[in-house]
Protein backbone atom coordinates (compact mmCIF):
# COMPACT_ATOMS: atom_id res chain seq x y z
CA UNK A 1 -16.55 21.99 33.72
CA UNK A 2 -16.49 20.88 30.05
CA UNK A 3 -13.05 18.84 29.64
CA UNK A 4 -12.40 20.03 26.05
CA UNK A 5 -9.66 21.06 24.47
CA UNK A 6 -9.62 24.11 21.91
CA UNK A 7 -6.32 24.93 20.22
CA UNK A 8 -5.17 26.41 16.67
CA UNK A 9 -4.74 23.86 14.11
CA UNK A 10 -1.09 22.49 14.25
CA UNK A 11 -0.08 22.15 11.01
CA UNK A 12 0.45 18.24 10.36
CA UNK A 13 4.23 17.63 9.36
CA UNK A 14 3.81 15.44 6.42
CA UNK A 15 4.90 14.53 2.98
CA UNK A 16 2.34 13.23 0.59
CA UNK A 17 3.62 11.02 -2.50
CA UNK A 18 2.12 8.19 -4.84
CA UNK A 19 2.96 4.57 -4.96
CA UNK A 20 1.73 2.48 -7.25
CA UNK A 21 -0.14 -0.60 -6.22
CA UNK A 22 0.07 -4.41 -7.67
CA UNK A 23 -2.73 -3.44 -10.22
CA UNK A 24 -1.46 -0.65 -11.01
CA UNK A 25 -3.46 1.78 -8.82
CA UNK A 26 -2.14 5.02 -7.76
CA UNK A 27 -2.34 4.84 -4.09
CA UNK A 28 -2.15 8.92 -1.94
CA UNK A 29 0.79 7.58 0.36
CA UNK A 30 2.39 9.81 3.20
CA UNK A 31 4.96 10.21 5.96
CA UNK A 32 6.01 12.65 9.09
CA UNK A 33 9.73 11.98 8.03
CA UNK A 34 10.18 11.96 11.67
CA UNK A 35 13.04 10.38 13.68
CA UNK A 36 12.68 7.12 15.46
CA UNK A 37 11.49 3.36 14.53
CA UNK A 38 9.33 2.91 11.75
CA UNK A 39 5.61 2.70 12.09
CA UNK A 40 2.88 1.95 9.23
CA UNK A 41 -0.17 3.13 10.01
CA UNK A 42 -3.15 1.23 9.01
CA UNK A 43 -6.25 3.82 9.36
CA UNK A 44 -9.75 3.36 9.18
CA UNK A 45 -11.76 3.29 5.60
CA UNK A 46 -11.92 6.63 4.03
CA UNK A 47 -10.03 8.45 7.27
CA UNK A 48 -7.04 10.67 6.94
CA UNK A 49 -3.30 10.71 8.68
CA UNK A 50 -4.92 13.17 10.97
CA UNK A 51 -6.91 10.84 13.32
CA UNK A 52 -3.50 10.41 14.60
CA UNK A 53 -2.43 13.60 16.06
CA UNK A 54 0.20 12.65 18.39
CA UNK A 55 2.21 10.79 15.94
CA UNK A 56 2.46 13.37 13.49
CA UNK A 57 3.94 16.21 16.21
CA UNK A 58 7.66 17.00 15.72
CA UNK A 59 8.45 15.48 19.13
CA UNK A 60 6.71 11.83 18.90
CA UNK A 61 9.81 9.81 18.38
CA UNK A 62 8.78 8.23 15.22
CA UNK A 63 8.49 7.96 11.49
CA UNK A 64 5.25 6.91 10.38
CA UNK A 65 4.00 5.77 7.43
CA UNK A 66 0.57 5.27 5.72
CA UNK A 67 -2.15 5.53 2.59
CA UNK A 68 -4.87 6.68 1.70
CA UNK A 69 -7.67 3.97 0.69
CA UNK A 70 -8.38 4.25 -2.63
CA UNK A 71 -10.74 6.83 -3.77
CA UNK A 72 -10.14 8.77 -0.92
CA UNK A 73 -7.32 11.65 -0.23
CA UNK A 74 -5.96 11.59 -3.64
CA UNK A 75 -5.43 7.73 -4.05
CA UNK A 76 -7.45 7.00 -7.38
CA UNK A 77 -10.51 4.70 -7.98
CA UNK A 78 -9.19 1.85 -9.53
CA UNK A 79 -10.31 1.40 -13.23
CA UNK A 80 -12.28 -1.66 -12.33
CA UNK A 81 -13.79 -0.73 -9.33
CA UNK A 82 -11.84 -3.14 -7.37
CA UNK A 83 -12.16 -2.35 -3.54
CA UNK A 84 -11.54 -5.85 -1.23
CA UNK A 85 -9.45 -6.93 1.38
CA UNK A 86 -7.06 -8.33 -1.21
CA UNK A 87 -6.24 -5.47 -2.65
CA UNK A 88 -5.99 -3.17 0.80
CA UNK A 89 -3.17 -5.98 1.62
CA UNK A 90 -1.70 -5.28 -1.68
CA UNK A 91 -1.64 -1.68 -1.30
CA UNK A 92 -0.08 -1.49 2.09
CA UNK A 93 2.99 -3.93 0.80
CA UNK A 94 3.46 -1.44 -2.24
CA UNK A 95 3.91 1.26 0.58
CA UNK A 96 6.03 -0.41 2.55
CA UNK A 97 7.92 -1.85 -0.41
CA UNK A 98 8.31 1.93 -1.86
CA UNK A 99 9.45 3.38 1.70
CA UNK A 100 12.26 0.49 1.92
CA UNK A 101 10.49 -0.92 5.11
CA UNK A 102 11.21 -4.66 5.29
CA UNK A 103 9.19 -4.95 8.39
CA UNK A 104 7.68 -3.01 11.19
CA UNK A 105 5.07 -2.27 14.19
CA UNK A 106 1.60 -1.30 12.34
CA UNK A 107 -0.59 1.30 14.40
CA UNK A 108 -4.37 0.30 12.89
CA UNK A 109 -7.70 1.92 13.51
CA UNK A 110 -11.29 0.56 13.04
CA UNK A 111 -11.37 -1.51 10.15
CA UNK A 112 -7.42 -1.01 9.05
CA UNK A 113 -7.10 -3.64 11.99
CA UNK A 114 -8.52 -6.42 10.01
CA UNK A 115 -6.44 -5.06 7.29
CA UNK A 116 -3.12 -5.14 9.66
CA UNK A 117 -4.17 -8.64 10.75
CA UNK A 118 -4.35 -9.80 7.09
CA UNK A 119 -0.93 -8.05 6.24
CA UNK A 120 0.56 -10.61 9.45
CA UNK A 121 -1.39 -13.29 8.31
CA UNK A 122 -0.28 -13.53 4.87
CA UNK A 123 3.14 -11.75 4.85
CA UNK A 124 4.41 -12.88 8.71
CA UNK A 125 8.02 -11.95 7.79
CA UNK A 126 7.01 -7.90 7.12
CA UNK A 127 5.19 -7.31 10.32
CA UNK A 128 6.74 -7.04 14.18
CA UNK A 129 3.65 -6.26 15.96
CA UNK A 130 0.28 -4.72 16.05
CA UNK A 131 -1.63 -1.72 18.02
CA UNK A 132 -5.38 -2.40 17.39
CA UNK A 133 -7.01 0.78 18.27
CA UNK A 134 -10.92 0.03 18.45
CA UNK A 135 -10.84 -2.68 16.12
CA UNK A 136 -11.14 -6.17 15.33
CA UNK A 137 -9.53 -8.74 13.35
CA UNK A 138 -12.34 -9.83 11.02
CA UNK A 139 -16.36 -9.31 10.63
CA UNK A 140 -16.05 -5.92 12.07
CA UNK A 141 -19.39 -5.15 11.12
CA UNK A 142 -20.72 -8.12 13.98
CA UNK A 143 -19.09 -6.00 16.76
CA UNK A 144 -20.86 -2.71 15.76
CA UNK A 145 -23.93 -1.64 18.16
CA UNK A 146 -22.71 -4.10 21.02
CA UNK A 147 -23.19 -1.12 24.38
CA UNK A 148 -26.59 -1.34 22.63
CA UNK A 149 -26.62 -5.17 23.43
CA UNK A 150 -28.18 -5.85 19.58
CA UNK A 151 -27.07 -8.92 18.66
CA UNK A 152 -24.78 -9.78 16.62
CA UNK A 153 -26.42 -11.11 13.74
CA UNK A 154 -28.92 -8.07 13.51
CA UNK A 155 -26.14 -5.71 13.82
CA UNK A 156 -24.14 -6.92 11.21
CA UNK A 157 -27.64 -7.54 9.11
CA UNK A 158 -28.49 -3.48 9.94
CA UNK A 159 -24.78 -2.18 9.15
CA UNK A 160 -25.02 -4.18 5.70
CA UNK A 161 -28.40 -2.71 4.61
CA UNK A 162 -27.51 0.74 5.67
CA UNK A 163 -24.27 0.78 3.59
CA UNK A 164 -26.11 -0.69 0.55
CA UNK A 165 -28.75 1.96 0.88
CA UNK A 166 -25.90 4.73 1.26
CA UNK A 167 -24.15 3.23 -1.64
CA UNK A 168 -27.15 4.86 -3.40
CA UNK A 169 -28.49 7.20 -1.51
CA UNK A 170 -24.82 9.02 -1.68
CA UNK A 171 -25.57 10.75 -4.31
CA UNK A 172 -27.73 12.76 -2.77
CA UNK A 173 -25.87 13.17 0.11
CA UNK A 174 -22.87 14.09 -1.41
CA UNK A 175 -23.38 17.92 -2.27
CA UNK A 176 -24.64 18.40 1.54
CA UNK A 177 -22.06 16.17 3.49
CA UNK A 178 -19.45 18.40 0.90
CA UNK A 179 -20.50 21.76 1.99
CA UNK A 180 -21.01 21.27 5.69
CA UNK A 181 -18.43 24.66 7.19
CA UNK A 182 -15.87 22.94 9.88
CA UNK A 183 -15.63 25.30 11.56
CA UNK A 184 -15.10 25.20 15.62
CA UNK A 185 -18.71 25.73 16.25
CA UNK A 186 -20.01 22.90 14.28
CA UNK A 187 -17.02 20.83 15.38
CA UNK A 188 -18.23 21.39 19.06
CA UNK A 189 -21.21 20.65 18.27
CA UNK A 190 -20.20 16.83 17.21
CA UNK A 191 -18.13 16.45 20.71
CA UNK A 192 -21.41 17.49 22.58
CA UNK A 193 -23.37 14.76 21.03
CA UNK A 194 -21.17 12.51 22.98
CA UNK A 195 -20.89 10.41 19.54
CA UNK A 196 -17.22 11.84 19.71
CA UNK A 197 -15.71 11.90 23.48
CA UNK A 198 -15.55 15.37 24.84
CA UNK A 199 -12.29 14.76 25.48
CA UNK A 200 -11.19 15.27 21.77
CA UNK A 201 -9.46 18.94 20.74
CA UNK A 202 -11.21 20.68 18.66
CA UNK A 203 -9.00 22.07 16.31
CA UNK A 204 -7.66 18.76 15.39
CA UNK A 205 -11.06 17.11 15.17
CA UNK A 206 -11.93 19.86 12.91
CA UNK A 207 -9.24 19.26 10.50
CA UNK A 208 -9.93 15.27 10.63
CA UNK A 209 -13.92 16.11 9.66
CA UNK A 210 -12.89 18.20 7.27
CA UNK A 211 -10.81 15.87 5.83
CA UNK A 212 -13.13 12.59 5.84
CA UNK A 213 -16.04 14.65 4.65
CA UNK A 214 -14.33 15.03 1.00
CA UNK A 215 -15.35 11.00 0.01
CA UNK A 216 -18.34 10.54 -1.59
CA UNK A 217 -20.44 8.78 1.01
CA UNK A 218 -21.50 6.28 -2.14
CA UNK A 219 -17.67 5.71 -2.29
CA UNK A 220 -17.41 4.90 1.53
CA UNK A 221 -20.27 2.48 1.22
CA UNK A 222 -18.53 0.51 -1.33
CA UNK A 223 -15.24 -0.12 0.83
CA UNK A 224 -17.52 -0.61 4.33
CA UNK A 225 -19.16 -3.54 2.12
CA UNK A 226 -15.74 -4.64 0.79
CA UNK A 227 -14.90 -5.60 3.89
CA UNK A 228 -17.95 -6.56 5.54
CA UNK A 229 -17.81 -9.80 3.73
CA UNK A 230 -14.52 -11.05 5.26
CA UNK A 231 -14.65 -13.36 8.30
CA UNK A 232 -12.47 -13.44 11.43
CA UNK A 233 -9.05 -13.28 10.86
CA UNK A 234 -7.20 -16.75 11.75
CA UNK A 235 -5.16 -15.78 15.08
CA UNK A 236 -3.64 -19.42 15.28
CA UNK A 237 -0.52 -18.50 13.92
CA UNK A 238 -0.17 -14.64 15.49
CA UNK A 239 3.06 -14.73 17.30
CA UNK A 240 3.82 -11.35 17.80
CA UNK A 241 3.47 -8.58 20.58
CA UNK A 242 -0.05 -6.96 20.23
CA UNK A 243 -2.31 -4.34 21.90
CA UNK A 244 -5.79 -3.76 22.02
CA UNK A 245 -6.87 -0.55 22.77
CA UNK A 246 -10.70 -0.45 23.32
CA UNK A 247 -13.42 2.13 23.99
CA UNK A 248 -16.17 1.40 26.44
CA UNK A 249 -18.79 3.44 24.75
CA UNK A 250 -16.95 2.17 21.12
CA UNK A 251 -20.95 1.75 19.44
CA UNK A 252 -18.73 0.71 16.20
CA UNK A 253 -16.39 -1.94 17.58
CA UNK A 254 -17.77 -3.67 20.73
CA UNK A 255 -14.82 -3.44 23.51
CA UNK A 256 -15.95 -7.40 25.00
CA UNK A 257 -15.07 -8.96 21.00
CA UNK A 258 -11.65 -6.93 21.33
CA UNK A 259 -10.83 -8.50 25.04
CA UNK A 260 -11.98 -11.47 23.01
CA UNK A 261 -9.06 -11.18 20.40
CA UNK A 262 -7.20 -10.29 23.01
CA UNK A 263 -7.40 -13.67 24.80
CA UNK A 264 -6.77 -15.59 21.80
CA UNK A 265 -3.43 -13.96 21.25
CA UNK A 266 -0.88 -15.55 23.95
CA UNK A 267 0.85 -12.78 25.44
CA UNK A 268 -0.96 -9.61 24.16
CA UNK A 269 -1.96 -6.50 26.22
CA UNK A 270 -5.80 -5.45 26.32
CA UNK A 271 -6.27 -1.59 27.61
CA UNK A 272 -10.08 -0.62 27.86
CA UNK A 273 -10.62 3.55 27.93
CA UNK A 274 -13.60 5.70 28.80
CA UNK A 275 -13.65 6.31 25.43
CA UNK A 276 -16.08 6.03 21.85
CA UNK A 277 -14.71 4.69 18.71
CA UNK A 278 -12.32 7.59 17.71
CA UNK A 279 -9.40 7.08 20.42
CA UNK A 280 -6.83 8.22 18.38
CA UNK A 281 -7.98 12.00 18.62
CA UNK A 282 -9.98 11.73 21.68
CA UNK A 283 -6.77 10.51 23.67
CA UNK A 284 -3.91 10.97 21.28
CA UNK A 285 -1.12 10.95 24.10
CA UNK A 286 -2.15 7.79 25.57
CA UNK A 287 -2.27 5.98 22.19
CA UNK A 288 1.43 7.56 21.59
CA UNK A 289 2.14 5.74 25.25
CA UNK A 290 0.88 2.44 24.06
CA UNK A 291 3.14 2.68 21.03
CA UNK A 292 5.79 3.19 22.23
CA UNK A 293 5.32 0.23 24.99
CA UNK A 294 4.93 -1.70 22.03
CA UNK A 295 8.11 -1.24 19.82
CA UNK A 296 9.90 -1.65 22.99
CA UNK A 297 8.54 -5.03 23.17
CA UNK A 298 8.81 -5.72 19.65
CA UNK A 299 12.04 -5.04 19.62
């Protein structure tokens, strides 16, 4: 039988509020308010709190915090168009600076790992460990089509010229990718095609489509190219606890360069799942698990 999950929509217990970033940015900012040990969450370009299901329920036994990349969610565009690595770095220290957090575990997805590994790189003192959910630290876009054994230079070369040719070709796409009706049919529909694990409920993968599909895909194009240019993150100096959560059929972020970070990082757990690139809403309550093994060994 088909493993999938179909519930109601929970309604997502959170607070959104604006921070302004080093340049003056207004940067979409949010929180569960929950109970427990601080967590910011580092998400994937142009993604939404509610990839992460299973730390925004009453009961998950902590408080996260996290942004929305600019343009997206309500943060603004910034007046000069600036979208790099700098200034995702600089916008996650105005969030944690606002909240009061003077350090803390970050939970990153996708490419908010790279942008988690920066944050530990250049501020050590604000960060206590990391949970890299199908990500990498560093030229993600080398990892992408690895299950489809491309190397690595082509994939990053085909990644690069796809996003420059959405960064025009947006416009066009914008009024369909806009009007597309979430509903869960055509939710379904995206589980089936096995791009999203089966395994994902559909009510809360609705509401995370629904969500995403508001950026302009021009918009997205711009911060995928932002940080396409960055190279691996140094992991010399990383000397704190840190997971790696991979997906086997991950077609975004190749699961062998994660057990590669993995190895360069002395003491670090590597967990590999049956899973695609979206593991924090195709198995939210193992990603909670992992979490929570991790503050306890930060501390």
């Amino acid at each position: 039988m088909d493993n999938r999950r179909v519930t109601s929509p929970t309604p997502a217990l959170l607070r959104y509020y604006d921070v302004k970033s080093a340049d003056g940015t207004r940067i979409r900012a949010w929180t569960n308010d929950g109970d427990g040990p601080t967590v910011l969450v580092s998400n994937g370009l142009g993604t939404n709190p509610h990839a992460w299901p299973s730390l925004l329920r009453a009961d998950s036994g902590v408080r996260v915090v996290g942004w929305n990349h600019r343009g997206t969610g309500g943060s603004a565009r910034p007046a000069d168009g600036r979208v790099d690595l700098d200034s995702f770095v600089e916008d996650a220290i105005a969030v944690m600076d606002d909240a009061g957090i003077d350090a803390c575990v970050v939970a990153a997805w996708s490419t908010g790992v790279t942008i988690a590994f920066e944050i530990a790189a250049r501020h050590p003192e604000r960060v206590t460990g990391i949970l890299a959910v199908a990500g990498v630290p560093g030229n993600t876009f080398s990892t992408m089509l690895a299950p489809l054994r491309i190397p690595p230079v082509l994939a990053r070369g085909l990644m690069v010229g796809l996003s420059r040719t959405v960064t025009v070709t947006g416009h066009v796409l914008a009024p369909v990718t806009r009007r597309v009706p979430w509903t869960n049919l055509t939710t379904d529909l995206v589980r089936q095609s096995r791009f999203i694990n089966p395994a994902a409920d559909t009510a809360e993968l609705r509401v995370l489509l629904q969500e995403f599909f508001t950026t302009h895909p021009a918009w997205y194009a711009k911060l995928a190219l932002s940080v396409s240019r960055h190279a691996r993150v140094s992991l010399s100096e990383i000397d704190i606890p840190v997971t790696f959560l991979a997906g086997r059929w991950d077609v975004l972020t190749g699961a062998r360069d994660m057990l590669t970070a993995s190895q360069r990082i002395k003491g670090s757990r590597y967990r590999e799942l049956n899973a695609t690139h979206f593991i924090p809403i195709e198995f939210p309550d193992i990603v909670l698990e992992e979490l929570k093994e991790l503050l306890t060994r930060a501390g």
